[in-house]
N, C-alpha and C. Protein backbone atom coordinates (compact mmCIF):
# COMPACT_ATOMS: atom_id res chain seq x y z
N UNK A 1 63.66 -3.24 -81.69
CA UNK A 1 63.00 -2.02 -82.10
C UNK A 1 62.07 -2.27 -83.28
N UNK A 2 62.85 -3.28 -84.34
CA UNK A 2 61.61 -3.20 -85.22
C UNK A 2 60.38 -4.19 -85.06
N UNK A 3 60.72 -4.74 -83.54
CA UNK A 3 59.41 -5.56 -83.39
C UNK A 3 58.76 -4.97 -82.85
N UNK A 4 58.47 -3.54 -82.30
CA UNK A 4 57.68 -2.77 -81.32
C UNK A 4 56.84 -1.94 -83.12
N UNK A 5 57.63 -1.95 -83.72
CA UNK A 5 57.07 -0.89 -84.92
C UNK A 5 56.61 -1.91 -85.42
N UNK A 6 56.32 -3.24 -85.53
CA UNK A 6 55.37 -4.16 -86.21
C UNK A 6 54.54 -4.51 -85.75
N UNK A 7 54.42 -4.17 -84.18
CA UNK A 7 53.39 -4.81 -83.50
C UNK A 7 52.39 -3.43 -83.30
N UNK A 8 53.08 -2.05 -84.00
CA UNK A 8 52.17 -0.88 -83.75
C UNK A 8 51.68 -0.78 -85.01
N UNK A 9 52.26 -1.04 -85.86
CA UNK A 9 51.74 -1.62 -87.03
C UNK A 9 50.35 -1.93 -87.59
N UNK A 10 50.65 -3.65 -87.06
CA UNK A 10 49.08 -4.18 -87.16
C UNK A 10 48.63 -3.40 -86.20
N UNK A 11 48.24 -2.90 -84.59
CA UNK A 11 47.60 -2.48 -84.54
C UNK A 11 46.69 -0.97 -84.88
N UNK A 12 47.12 -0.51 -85.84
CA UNK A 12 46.68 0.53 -86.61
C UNK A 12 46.15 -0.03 -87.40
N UNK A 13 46.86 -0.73 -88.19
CA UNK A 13 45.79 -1.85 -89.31
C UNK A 13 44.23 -2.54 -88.68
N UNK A 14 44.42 -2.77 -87.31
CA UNK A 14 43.55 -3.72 -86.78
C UNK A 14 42.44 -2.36 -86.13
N UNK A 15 42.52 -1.12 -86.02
CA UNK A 15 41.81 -0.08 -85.72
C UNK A 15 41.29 0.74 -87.11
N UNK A 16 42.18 0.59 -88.01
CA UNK A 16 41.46 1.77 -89.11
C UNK A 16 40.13 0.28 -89.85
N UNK A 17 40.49 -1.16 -89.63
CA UNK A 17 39.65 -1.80 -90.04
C UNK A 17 38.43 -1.62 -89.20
N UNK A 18 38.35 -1.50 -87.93
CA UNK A 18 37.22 -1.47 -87.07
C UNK A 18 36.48 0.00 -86.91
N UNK A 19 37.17 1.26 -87.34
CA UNK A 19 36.63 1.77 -87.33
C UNK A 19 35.66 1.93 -89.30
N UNK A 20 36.48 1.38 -90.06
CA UNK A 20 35.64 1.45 -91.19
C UNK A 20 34.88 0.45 -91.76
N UNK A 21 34.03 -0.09 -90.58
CA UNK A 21 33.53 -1.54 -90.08
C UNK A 21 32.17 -0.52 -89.68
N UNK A 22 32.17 0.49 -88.99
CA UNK A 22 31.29 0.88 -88.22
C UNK A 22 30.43 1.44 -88.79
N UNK A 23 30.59 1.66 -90.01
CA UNK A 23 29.03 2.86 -90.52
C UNK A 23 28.13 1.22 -91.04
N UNK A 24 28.95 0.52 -91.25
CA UNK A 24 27.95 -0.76 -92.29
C UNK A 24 27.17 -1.27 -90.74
N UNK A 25 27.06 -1.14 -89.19
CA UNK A 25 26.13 -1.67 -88.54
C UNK A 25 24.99 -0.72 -88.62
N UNK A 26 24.86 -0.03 -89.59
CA UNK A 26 23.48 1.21 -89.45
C UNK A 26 23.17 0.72 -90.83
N UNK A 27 23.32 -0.54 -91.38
CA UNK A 27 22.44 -0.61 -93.00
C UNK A 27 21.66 -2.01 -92.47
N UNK A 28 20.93 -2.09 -91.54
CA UNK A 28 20.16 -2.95 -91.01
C UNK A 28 18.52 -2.80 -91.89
N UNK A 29 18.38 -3.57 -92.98
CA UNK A 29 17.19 -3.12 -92.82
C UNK A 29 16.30 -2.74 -92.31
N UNK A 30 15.47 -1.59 -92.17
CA UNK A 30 14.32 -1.68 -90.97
C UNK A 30 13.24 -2.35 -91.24
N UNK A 31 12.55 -3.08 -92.36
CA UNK A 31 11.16 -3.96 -92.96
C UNK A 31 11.89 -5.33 -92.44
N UNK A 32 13.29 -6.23 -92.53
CA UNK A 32 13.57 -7.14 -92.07
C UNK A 32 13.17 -6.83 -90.91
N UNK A 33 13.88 -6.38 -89.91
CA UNK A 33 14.21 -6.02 -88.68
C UNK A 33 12.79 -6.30 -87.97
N UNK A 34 11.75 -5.01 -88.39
CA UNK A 34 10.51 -5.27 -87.92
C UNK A 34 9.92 -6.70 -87.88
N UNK A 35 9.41 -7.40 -89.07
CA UNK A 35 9.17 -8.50 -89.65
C UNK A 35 10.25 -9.69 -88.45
N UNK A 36 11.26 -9.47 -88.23
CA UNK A 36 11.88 -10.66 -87.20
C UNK A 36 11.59 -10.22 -86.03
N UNK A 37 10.92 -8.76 -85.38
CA UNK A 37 10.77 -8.99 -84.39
C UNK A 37 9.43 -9.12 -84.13
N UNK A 38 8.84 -9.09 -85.15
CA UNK A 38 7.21 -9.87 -84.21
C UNK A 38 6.92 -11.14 -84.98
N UNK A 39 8.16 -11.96 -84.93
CA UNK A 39 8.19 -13.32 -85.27
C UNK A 39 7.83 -13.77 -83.44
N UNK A 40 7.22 -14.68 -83.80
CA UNK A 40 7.46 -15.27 -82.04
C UNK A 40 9.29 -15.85 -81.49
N UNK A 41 9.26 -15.76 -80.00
CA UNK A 41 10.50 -16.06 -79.73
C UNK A 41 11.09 -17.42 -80.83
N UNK A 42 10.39 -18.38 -80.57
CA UNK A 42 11.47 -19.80 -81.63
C UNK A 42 11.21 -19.29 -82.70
N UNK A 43 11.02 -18.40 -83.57
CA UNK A 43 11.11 -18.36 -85.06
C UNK A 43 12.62 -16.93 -84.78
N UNK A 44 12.64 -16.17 -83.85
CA UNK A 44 13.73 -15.34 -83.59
C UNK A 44 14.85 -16.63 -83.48
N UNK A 45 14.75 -17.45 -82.68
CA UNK A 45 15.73 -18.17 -82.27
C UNK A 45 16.32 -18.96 -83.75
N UNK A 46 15.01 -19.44 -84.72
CA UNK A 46 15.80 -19.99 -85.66
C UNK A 46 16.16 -19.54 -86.39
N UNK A 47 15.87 -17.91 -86.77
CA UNK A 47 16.51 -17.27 -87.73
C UNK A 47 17.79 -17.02 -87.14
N UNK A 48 18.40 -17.18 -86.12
CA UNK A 48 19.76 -16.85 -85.48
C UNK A 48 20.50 -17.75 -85.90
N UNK A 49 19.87 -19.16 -85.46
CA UNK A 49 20.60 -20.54 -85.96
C UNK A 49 20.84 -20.25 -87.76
N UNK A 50 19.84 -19.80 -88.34
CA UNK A 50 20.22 -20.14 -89.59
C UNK A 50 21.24 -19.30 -90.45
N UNK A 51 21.34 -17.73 -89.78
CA UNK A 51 22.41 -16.89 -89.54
C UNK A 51 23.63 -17.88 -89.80
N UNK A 52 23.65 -18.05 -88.41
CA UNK A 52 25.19 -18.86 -87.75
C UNK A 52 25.15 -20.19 -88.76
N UNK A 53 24.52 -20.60 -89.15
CA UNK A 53 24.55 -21.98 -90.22
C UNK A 53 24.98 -21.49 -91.74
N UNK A 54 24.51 -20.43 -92.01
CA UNK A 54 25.03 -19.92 -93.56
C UNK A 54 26.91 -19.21 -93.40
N UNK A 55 26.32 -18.86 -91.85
CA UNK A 55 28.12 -18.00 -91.70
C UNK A 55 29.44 -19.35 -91.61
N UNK A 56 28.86 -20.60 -91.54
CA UNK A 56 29.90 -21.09 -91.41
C UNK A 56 30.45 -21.81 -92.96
N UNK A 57 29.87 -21.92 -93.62
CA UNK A 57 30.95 -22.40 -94.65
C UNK A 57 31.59 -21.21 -95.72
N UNK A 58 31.07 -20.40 -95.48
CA UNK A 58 32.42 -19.09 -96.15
C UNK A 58 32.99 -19.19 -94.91
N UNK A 59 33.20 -18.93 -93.44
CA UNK A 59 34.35 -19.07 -92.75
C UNK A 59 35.27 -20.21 -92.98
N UNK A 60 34.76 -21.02 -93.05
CA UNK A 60 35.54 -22.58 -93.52
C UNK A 60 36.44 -22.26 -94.37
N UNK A 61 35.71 -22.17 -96.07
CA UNK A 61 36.73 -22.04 -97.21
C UNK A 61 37.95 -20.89 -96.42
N UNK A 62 37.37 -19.74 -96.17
CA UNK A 62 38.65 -18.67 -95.56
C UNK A 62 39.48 -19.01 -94.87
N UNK A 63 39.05 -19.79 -93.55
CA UNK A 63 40.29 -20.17 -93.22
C UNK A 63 41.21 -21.55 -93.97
N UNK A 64 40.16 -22.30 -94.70
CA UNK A 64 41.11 -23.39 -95.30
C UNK A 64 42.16 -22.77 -96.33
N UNK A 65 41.72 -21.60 -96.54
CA UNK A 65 42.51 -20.80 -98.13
C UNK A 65 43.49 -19.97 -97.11
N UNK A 66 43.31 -19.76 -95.93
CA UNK A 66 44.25 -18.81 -95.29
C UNK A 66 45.14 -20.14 -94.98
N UNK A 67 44.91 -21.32 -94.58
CA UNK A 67 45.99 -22.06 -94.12
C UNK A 67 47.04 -22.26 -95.19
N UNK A 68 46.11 -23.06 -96.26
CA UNK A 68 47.06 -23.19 -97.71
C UNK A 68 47.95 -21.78 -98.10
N UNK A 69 47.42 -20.76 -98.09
CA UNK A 69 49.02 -19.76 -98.27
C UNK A 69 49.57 -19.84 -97.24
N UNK A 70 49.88 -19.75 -95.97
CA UNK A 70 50.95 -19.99 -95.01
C UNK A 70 51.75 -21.31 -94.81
N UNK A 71 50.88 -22.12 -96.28
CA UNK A 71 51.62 -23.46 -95.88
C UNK A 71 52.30 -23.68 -96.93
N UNK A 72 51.97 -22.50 -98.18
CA UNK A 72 52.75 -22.73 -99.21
C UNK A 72 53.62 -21.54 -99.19
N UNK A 73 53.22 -20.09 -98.28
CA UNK A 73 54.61 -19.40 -97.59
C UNK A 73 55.94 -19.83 -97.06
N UNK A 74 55.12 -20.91 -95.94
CA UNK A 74 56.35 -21.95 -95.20
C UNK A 74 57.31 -22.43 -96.53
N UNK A 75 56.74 -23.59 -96.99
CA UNK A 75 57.29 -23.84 -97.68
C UNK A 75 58.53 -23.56 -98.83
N UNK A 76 57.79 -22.32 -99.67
CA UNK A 76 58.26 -21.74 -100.12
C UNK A 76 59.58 -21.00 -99.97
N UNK A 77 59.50 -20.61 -98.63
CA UNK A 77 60.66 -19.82 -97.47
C UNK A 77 61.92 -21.07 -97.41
N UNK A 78 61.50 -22.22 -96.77
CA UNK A 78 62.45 -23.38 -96.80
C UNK A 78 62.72 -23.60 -98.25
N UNK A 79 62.81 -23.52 -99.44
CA UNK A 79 63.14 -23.75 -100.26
C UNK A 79 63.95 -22.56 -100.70
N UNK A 80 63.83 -21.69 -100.31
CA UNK A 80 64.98 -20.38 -100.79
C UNK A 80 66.26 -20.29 -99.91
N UNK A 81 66.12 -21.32 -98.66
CA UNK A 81 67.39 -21.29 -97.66
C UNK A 81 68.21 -22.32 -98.32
């Protein structure tokens, strides 16, 4: 029973995040916006790449910092048994 109430849990957690996720896709600049779309197609294409190239090393550190607390959770846990 209390694994059905943890798993309804997060997903309330995982819905009130997505819905208060949703007003920030309407702060798109519109002067960017314009300006990238009468870039020609390969200058669209590399501003995508360079998107996806800046998004990856803050994902990196996050998940390397999310591993290190679950590995010093683990840990931690085996040392109190």
């Amino acid at each position: 029973m209390r694994f059905v109430f943890e798993k309804i849990r997060i997903l309330v957690l995982v819905l009130l995040v997505c819905v208060c996720t949703v007003p920030a896709l309407a702060q798109g600049c519109a002067m960017c916006n314009a300006n990238a779309r009468s870039t020609p197609k390969e200058g669209q294409q590399a501003l995508n790449r360079a998107v996806l190239v800046l998004l990856i090393p803050p994902v990196g550190f996050m998940l390397v910092g999310v591993g290190l607390a679950f590995r010093y959770g683990k840990k931690r846990d085996r040392e109190q048994d």
